[in-house]
N, C-alpha and C. Protein backbone atom coordinates (compact mmCIF):
# COMPACT_ATOMS: atom_id res chain seq x y z
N UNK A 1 137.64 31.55 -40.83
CA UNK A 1 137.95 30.55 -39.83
C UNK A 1 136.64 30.12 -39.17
N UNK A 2 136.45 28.83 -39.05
CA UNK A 2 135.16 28.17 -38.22
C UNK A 2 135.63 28.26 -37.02
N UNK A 3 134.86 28.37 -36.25
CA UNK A 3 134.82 27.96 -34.43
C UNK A 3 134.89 26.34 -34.32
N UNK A 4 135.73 25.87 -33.51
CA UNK A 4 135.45 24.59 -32.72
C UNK A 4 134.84 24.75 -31.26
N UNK A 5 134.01 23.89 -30.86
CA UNK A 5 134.28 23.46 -29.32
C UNK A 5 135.75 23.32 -28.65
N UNK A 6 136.29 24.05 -28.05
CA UNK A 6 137.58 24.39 -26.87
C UNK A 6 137.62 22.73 -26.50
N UNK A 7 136.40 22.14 -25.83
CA UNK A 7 137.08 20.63 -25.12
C UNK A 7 137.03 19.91 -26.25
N UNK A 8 137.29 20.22 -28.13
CA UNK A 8 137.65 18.79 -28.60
C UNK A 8 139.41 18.83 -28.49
N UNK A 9 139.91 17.82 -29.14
CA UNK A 9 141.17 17.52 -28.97
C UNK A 9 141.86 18.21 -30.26
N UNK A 10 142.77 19.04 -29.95
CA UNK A 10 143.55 19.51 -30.85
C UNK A 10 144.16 18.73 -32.39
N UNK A 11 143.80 18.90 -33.37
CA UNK A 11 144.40 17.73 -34.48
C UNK A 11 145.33 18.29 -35.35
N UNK A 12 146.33 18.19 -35.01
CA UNK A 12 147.72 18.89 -36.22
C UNK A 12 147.79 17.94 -37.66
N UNK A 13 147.40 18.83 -38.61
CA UNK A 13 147.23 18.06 -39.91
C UNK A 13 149.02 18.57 -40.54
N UNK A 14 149.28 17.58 -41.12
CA UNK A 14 151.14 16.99 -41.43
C UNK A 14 150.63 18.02 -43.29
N UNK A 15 151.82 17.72 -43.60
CA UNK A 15 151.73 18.57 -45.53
C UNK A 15 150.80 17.20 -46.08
N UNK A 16 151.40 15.97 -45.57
CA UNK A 16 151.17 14.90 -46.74
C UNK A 16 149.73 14.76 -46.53
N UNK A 17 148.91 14.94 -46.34
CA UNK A 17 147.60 14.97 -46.08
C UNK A 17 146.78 15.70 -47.13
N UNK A 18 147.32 17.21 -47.38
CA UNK A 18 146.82 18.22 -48.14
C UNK A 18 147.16 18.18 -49.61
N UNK A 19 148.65 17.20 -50.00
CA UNK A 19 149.29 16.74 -50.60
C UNK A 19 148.43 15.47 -51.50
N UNK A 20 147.91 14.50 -50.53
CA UNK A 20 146.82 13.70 -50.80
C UNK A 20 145.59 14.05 -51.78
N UNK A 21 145.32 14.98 -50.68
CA UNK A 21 143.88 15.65 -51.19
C UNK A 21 144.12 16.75 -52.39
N UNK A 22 145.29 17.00 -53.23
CA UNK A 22 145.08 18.13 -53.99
C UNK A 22 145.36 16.87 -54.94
N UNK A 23 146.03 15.81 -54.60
CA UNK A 23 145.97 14.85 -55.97
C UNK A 23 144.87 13.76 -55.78
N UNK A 24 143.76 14.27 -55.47
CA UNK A 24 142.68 13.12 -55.49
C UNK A 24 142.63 12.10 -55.00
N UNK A 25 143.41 11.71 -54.06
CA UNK A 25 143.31 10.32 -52.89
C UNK A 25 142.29 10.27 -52.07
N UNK A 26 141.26 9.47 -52.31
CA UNK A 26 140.12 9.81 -51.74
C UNK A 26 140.01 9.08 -50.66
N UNK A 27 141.01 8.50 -50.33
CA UNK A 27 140.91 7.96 -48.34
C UNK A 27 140.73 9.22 -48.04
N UNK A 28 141.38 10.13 -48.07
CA UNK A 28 141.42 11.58 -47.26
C UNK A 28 140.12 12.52 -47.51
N UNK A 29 139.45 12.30 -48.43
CA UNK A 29 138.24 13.00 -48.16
C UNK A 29 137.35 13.03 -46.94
N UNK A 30 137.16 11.56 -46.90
CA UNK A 30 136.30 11.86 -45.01
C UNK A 30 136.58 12.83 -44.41
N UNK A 31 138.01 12.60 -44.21
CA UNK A 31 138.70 13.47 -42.95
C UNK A 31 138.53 14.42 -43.52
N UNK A 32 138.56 15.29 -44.83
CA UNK A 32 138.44 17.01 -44.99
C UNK A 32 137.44 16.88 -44.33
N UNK A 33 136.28 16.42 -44.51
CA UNK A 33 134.69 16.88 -44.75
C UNK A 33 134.80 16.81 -43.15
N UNK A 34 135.14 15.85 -41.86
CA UNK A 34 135.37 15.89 -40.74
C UNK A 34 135.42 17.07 -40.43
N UNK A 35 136.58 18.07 -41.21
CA UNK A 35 137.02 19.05 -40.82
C UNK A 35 135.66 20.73 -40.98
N UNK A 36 135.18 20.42 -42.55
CA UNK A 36 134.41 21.00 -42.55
C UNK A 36 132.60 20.79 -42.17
N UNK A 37 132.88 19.79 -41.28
CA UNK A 37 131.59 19.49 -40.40
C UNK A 37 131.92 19.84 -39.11
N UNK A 38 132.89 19.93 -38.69
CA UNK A 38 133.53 20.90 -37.77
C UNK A 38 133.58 19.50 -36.53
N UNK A 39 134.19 18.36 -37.32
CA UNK A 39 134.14 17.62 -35.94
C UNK A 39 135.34 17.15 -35.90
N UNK A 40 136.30 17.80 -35.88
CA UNK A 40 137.35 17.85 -35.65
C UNK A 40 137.93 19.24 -34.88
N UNK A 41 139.40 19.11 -34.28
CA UNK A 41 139.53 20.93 -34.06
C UNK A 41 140.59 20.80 -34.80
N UNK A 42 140.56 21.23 -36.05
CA UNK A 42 141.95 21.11 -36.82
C UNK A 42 142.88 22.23 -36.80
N UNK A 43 144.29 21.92 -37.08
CA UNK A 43 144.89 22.97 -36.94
C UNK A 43 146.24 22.40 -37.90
N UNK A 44 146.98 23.75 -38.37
CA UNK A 44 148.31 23.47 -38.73
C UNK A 44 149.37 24.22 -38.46
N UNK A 45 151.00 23.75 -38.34
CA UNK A 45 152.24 24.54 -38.49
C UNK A 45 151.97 25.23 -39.41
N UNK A 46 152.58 26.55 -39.18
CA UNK A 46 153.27 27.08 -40.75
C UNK A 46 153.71 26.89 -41.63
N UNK A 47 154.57 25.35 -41.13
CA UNK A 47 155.66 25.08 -41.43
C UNK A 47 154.75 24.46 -42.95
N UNK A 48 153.55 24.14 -42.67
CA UNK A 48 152.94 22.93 -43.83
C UNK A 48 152.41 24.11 -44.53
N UNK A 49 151.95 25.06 -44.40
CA UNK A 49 151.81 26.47 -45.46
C UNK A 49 153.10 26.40 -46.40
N UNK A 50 153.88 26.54 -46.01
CA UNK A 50 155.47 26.70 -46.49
C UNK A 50 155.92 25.82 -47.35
N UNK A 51 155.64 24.17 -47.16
CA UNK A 51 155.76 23.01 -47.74
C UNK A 51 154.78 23.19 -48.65
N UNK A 52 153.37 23.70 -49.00
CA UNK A 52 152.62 23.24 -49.50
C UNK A 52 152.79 24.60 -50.20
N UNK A 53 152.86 25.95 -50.26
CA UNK A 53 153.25 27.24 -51.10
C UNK A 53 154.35 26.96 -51.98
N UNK A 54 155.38 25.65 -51.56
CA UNK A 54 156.31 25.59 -52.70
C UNK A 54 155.72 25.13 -53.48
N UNK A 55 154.51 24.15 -54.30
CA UNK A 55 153.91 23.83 -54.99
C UNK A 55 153.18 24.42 -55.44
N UNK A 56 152.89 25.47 -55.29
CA UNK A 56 151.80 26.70 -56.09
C UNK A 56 152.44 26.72 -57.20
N UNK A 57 151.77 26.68 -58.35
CA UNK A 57 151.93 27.26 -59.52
C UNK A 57 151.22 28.55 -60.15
N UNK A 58 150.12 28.51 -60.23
CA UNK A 58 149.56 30.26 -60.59
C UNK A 58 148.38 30.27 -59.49
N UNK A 59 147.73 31.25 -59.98
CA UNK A 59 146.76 31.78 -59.15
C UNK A 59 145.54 30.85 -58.63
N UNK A 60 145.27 30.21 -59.77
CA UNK A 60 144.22 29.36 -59.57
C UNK A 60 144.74 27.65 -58.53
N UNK A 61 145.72 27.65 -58.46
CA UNK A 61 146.53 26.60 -57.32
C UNK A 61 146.42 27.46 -56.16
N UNK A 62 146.73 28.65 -56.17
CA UNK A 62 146.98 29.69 -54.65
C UNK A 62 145.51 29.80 -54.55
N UNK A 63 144.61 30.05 -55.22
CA UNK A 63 143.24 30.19 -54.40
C UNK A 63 142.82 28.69 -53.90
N UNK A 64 143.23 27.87 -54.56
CA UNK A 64 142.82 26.65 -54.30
C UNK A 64 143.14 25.97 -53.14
N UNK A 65 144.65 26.34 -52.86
CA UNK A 65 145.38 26.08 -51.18
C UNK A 65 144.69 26.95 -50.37
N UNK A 66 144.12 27.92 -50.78
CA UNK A 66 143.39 29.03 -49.59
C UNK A 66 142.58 28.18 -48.87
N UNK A 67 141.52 28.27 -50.29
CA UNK A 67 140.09 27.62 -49.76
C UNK A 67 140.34 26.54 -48.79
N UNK A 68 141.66 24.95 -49.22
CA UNK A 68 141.71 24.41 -48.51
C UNK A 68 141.95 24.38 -47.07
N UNK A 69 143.17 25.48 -47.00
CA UNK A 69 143.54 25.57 -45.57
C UNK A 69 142.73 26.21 -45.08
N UNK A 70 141.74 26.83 -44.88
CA UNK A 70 141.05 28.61 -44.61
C UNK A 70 140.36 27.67 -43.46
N UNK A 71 139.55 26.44 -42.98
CA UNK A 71 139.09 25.91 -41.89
C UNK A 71 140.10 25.83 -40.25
N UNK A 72 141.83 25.80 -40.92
CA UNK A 72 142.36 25.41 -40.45
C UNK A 72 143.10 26.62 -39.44
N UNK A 73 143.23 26.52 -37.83
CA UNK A 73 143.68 27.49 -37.64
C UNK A 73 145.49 27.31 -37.59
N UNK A 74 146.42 28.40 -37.76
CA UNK A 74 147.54 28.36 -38.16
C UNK A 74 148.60 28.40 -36.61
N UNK A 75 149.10 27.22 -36.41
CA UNK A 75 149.91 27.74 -35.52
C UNK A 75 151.18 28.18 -35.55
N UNK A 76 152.02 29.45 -35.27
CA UNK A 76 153.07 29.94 -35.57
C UNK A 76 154.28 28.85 -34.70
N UNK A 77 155.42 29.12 -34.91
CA UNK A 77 156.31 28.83 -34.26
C UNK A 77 157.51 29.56 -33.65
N UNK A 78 156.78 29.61 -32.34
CA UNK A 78 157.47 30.05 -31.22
C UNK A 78 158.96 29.82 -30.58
N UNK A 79 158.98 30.06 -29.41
CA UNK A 79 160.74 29.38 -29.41
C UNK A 79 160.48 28.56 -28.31
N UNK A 80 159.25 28.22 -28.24
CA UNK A 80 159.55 26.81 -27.06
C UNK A 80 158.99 25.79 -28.28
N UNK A 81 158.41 25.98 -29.21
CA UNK A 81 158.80 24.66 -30.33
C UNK A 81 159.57 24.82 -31.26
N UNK A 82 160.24 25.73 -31.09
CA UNK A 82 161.32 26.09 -32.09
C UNK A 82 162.52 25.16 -31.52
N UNK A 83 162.84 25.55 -30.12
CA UNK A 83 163.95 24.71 -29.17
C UNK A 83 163.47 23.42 -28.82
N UNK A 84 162.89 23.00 -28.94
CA UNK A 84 161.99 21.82 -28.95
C UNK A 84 162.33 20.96 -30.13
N UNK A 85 162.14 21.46 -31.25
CA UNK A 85 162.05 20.66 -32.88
C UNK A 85 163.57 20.92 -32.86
N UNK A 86 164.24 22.18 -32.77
CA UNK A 86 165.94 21.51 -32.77
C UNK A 86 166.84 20.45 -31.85
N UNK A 87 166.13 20.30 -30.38
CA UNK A 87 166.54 19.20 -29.91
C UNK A 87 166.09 17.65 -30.20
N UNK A 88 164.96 17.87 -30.68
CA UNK A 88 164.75 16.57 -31.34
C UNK A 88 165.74 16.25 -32.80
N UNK A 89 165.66 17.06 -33.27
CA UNK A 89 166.48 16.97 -34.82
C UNK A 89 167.88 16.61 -34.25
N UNK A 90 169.00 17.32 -33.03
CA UNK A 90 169.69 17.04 -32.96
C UNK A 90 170.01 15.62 -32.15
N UNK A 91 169.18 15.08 -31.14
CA UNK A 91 168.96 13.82 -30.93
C UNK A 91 169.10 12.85 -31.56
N UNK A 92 168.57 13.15 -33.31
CA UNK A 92 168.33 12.07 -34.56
C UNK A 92 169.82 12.28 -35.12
N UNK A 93 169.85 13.21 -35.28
CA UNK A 93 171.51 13.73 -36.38
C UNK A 93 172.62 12.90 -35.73
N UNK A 94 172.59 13.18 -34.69
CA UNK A 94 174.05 12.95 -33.63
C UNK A 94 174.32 11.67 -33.77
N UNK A 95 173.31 10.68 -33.74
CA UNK A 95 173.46 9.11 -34.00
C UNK A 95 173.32 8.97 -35.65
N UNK A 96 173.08 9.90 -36.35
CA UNK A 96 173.40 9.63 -37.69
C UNK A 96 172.27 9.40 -38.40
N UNK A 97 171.10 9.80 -37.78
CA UNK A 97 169.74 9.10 -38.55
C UNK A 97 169.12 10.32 -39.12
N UNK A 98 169.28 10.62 -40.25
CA UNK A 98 169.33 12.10 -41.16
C UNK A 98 168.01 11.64 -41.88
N UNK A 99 166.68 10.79 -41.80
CA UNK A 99 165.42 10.40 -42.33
C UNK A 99 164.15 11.00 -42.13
N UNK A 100 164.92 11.56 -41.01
CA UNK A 100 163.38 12.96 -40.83
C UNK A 100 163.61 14.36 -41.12
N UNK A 101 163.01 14.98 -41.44
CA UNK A 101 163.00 16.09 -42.33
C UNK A 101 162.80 17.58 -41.28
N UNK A 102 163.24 18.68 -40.81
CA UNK A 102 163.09 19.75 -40.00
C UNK A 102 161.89 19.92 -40.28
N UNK A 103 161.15 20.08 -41.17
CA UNK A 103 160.08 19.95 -41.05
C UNK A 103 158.59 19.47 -40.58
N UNK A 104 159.24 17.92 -40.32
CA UNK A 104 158.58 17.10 -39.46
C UNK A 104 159.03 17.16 -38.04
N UNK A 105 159.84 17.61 -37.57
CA UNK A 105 160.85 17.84 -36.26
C UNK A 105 159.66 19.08 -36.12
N UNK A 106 159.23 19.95 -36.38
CA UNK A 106 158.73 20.96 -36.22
C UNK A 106 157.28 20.68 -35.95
N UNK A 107 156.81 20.03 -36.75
CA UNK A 107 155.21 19.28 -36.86
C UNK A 107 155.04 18.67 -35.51
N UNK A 108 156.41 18.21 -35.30
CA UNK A 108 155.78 16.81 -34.02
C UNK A 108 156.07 17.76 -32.72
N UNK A 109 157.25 18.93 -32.87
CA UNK A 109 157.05 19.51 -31.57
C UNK A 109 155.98 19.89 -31.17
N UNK A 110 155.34 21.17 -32.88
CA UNK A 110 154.41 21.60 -32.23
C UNK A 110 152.92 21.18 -31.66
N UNK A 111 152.65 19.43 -32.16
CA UNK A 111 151.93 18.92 -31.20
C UNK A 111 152.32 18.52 -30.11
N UNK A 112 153.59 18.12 -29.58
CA UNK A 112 153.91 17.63 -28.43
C UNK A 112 153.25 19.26 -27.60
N UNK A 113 153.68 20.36 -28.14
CA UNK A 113 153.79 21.48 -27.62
C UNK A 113 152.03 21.63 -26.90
N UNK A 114 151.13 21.56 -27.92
CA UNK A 114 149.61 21.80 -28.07
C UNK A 114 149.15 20.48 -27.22
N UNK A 115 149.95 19.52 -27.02
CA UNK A 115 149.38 18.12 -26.64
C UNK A 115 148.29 17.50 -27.91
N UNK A 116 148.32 17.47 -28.50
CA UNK A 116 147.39 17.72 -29.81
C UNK A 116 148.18 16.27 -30.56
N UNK A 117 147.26 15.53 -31.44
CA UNK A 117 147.53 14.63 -32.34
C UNK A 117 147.83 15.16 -33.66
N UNK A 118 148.84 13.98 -33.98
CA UNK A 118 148.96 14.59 -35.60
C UNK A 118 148.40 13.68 -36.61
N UNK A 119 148.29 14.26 -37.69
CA UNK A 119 147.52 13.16 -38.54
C UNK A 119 147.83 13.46 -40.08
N UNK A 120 148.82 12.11 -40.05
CA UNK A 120 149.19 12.04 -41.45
C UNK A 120 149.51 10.98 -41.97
N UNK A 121 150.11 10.76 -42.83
CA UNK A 121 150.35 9.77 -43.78
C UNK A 121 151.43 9.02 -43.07
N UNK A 122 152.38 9.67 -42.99
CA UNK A 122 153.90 9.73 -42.90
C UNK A 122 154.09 9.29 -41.43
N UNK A 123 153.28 8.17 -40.92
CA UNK A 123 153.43 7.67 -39.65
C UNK A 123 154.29 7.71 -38.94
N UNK A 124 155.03 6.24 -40.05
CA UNK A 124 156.70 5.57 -39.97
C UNK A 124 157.66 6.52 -39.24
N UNK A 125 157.71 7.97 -40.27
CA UNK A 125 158.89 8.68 -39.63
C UNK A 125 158.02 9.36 -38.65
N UNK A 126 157.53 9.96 -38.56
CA UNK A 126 156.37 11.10 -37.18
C UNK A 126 156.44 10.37 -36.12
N UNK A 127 156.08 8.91 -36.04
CA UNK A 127 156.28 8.80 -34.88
C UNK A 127 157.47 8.25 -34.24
N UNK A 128 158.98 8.02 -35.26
CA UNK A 128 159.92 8.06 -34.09
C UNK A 128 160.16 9.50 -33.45
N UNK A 129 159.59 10.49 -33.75
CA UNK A 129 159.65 12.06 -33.20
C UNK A 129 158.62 12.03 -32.11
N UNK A 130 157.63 11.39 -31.95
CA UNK A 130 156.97 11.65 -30.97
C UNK A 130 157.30 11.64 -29.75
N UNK A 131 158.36 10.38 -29.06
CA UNK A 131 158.51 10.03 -27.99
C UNK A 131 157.43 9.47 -27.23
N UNK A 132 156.22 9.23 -27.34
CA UNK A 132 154.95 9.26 -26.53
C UNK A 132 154.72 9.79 -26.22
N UNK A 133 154.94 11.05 -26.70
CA UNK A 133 154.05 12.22 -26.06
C UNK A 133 152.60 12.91 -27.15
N UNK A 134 153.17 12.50 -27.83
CA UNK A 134 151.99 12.62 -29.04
C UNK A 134 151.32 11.78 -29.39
N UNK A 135 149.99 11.60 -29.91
CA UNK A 135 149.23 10.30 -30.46
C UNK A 135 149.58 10.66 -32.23
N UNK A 136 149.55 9.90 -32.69
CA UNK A 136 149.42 9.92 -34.19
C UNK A 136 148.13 9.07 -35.31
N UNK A 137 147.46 9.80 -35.91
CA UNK A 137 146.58 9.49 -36.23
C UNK A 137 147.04 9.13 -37.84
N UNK A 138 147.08 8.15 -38.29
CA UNK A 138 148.06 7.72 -39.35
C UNK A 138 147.30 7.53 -40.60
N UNK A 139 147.24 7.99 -41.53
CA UNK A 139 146.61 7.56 -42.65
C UNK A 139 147.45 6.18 -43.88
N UNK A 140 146.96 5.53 -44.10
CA UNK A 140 147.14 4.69 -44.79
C UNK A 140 146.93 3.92 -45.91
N UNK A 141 146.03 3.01 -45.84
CA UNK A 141 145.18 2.57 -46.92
C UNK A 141 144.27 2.39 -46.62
N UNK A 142 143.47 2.54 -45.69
CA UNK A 142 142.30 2.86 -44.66
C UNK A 142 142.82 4.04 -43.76
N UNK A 143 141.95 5.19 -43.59
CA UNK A 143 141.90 6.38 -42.82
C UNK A 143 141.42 6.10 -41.40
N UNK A 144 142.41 6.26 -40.95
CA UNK A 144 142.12 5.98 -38.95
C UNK A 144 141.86 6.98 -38.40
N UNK A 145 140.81 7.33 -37.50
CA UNK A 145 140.75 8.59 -36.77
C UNK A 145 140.81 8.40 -35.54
């Protein structure tokens, strides 16, 4: 694990990002190298370990997700974003809008939680979860930071 500076701004990196970068989308390179120039304070859910371990295939994929994530520090999930990401999920369900994934319900708490930005691909849906309480740093067809 690298050290950040404490006063940069927390950056929650989403699956589709890492997803990007293991299939060669090279908008997303900046932003690794951001990460391993250390000018970023990056961080991730578990939840995107979890998403991104279902895609392991042998050993040489599992060392390969190491190396990638290994900058990144891991944030667990607690039960104030645990109760957090289920009231948002149930907010969406109840009116019938089944397009965001618990997974992303989880992503966006736990930056709402950190106050922390997220930064991914997957704008569109992330940020009807935000509420404004989160910034979203959106990748696209040009990489926004």
């Amino acid at each position: 694990m690298i050290s950040i500076p404490n006063n940069q701004k927390i950056k929650i990196f989403d699956t589709t990002v890492f997803i990007d970068y293991l299939r060669g989308r090279s908008e997303v390179i900046p932003l690794i190298q951001d990460v391993l120039d250390r000018r970023i304070n990056p961080a991730i859910s578990i939840i995107t370990v979890v998403e991104l371990w279902a895609g392991v295939k042998d050993a040489k994929d599992e060392k390969r997700h190491k190396a990638l994530l290994s900058p990144f520090r891991r944030i667990q999930i607690h039960s104030a974003i645990a109760y957090r990401a289920g009231a948002m999920a149930y907010s969406f369900y109840k009116n019938g809008d089944k397009s965001i994934s618990l997974p992303d319900f989880i992503i966006a708490a736990t930056a709402e939680y950190l106050k922390a930005d997220i930064v991914t691909r997957n704008g569109k849906t992330l940020s009807k979860t935000c509420f404004e309480r989160c910034q979203l740093d959106s990748l696209s067809t040009q990489l926004v930071k």
